[in-house]
C-alpha atoms as a PDB file:
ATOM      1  CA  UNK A   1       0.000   0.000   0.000  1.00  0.00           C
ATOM      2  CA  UNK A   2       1.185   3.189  -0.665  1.00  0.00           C
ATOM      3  CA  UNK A   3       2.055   6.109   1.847  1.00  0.00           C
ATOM      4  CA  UNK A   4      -1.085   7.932   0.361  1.00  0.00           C
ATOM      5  CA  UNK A   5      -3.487   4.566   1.031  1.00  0.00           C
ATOM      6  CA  UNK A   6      -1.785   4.652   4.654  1.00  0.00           C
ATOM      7  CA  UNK A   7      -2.748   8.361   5.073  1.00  0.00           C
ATOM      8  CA  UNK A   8      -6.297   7.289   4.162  1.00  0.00           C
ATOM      9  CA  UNK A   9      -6.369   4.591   6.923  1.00  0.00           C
ATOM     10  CA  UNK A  10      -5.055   7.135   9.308  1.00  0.00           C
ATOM     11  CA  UNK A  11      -8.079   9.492   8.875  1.00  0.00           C
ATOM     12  CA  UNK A  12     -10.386   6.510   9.625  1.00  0.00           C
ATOM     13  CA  UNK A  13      -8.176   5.905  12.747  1.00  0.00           C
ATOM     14  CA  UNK A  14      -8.141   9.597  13.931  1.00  0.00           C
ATOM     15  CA  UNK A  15     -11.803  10.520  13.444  1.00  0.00           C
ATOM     16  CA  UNK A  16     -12.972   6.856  15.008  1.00  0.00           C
ATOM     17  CA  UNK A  17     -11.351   8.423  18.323  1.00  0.00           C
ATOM     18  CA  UNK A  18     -13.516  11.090  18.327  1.00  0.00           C
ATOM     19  CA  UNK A  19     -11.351  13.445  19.034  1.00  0.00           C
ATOM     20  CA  UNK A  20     -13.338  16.647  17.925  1.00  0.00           C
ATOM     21  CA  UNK A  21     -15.102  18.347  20.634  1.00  0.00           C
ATOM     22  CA  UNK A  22     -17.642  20.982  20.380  1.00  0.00           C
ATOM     23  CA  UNK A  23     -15.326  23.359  20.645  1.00  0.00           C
ATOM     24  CA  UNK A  24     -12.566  21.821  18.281  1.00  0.00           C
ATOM     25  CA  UNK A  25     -12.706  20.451  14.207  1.00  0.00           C
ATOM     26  CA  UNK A  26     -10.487  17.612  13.235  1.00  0.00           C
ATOM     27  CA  UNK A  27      -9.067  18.995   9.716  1.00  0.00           C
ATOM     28  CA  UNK A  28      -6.089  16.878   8.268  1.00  0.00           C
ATOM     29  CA  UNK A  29      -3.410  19.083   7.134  1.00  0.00           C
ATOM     30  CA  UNK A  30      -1.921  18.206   3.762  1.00  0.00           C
ATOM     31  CA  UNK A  31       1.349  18.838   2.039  1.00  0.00           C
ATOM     32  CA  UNK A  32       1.645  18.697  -1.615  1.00  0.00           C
ATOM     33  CA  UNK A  33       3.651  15.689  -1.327  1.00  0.00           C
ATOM     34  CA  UNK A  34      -0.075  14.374  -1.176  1.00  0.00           C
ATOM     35  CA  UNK A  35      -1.807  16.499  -3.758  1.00  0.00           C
ATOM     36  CA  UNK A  36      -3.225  13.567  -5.762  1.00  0.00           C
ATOM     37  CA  UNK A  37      -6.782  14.271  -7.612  1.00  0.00           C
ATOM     38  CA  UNK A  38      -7.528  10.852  -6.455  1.00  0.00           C
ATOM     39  CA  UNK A  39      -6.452  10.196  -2.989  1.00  0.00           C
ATOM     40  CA  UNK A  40      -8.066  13.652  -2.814  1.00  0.00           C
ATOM     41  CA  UNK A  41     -11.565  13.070  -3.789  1.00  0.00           C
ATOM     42  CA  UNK A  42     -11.658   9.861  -1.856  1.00  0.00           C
ATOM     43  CA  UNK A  43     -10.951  11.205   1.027  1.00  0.00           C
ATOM     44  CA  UNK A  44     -13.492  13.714   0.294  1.00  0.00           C
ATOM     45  CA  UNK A  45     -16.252  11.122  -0.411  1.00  0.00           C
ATOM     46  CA  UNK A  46     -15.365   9.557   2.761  1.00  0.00           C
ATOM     47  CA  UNK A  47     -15.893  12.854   4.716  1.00  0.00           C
ATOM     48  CA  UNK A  48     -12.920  13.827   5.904  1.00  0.00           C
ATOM     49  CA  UNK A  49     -12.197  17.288   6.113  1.00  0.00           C
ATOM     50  CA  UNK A  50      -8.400  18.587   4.832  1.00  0.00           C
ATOM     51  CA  UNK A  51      -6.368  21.537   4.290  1.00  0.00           C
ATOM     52  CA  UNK A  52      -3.879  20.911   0.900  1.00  0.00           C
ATOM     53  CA  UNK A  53      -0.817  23.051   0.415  1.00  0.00           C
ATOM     54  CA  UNK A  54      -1.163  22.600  -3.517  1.00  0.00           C
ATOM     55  CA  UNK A  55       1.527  22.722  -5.805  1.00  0.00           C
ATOM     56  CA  UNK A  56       1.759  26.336  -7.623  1.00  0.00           C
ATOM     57  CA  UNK A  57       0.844  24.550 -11.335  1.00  0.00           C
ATOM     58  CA  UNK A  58      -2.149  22.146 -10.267  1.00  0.00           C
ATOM     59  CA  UNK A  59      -5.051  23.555 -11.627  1.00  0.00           C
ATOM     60  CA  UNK A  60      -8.489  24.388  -9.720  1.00  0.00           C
ATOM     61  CA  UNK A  61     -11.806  25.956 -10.820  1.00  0.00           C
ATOM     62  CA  UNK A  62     -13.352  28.607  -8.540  1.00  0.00           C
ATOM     63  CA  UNK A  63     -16.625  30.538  -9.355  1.00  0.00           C
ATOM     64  CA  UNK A  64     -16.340  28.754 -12.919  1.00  0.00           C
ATOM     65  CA  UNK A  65     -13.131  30.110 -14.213  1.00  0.00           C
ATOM     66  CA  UNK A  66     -10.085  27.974 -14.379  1.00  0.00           C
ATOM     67  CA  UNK A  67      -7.150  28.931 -12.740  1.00  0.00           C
ATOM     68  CA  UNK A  68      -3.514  27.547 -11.945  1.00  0.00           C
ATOM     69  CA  UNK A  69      -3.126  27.763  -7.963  1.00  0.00           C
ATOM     70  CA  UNK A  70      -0.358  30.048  -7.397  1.00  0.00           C
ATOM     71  CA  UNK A  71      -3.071  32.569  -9.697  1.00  0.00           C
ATOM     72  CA  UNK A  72      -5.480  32.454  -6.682  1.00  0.00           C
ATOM     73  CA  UNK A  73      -2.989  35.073  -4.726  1.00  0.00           C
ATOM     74  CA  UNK A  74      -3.582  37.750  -7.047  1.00  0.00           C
ATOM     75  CA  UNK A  75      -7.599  37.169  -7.013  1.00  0.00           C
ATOM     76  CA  UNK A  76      -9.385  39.050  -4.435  1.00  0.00           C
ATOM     77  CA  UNK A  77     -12.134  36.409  -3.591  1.00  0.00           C
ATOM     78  CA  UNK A  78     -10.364  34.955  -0.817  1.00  0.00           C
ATOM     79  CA  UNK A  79     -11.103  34.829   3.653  1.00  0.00           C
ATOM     80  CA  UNK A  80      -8.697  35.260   6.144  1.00  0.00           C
ATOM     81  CA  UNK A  81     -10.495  32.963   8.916  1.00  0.00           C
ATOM     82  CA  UNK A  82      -7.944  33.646  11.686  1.00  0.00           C
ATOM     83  CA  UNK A  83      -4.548  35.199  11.847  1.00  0.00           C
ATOM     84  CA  UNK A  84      -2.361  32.059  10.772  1.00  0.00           C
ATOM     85  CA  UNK A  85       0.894  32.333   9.164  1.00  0.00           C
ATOM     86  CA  UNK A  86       3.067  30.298   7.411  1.00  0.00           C
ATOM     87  CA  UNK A  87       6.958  31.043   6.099  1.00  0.00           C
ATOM     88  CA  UNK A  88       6.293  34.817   7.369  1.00  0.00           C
ATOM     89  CA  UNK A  89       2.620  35.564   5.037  1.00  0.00           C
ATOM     90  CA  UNK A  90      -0.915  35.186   6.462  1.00  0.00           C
ATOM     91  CA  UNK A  91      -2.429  32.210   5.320  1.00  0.00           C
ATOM     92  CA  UNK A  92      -5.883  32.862   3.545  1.00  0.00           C
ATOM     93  CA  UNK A  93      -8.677  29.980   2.233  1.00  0.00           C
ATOM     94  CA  UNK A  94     -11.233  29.757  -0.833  1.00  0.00           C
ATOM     95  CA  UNK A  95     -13.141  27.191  -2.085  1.00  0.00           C
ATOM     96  CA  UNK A  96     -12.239  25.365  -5.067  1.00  0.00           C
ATOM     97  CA  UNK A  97     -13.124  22.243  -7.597  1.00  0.00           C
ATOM     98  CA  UNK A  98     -10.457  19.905  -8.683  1.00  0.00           C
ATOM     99  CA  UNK A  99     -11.795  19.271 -12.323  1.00  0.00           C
ATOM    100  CA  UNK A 100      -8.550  17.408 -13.872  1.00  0.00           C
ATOM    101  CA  UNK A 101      -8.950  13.649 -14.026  1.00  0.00           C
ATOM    102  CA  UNK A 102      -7.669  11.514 -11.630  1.00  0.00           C
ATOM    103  CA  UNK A 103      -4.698   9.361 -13.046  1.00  0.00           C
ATOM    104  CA  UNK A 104      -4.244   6.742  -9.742  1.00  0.00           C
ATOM    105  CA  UNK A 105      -0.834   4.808  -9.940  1.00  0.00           C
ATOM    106  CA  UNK A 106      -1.634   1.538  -9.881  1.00  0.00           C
ATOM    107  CA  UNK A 107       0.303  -1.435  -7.871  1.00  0.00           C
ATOM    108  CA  UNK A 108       0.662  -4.691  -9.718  1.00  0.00           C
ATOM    109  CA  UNK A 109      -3.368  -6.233  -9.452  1.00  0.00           C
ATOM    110  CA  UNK A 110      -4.638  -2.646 -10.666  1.00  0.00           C
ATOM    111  CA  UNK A 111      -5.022  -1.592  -7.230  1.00  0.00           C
ATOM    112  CA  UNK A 112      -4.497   2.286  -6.804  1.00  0.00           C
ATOM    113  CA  UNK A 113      -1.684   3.075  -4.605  1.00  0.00           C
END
């Protein structure tokens, strides 16, 4: 299995503690190590709520108009929800659809990795 299938069991792990309290949100924080249209939208169907440092090229659609990430900065439809920052510059958060197909590796059996 690969690191991204582990990652996937993890989240099942985590939110079966029920760690989230009232007060709290579980959110799984993801580097773009992991930025994988598939892993990505499974883990979406399943529920579990992430945060994805994207890679500056992947491309996103917002509001219907395609866009490469890094473009978002420059658009002004953005939130700051709380005063995070990350390398030095406030982190800010939009919405977006992944509309690129999914190309899953595949192991030996055709099982994605």
């Amino acid at each position: 299995m690969s690191h991204l299938g582990e990652l996937g069991l993890c989240m099942v792990h985590i939110t079966a503690q029920n760690y989230p309290t009232e007060k709290q949100s579980l959110i799984h924080i993801i580097d773009r190590e992991a930025d994988s249209v598939y892993h990505l939208r499974e883990w979406d169907a399943a529920g579990h709520p992430f945060l994805v440092r994207m890679r500056g090229y992947s491309g996103v659609t917002r509001d219907g108009k395609t866009y490469k990430a890094q473009e978002l900065e420059r658009e002004p439809n953005y939130s700051f929800y709380k005063n995070v920052y990350y390398q030095g510059k406030q982190v800010a958060e939009t919405e977006v659809v992944l509309t690129r197909e999914s190309n899953a590796k595949r192991a030996k059996g055709g099982i994605p990795r």
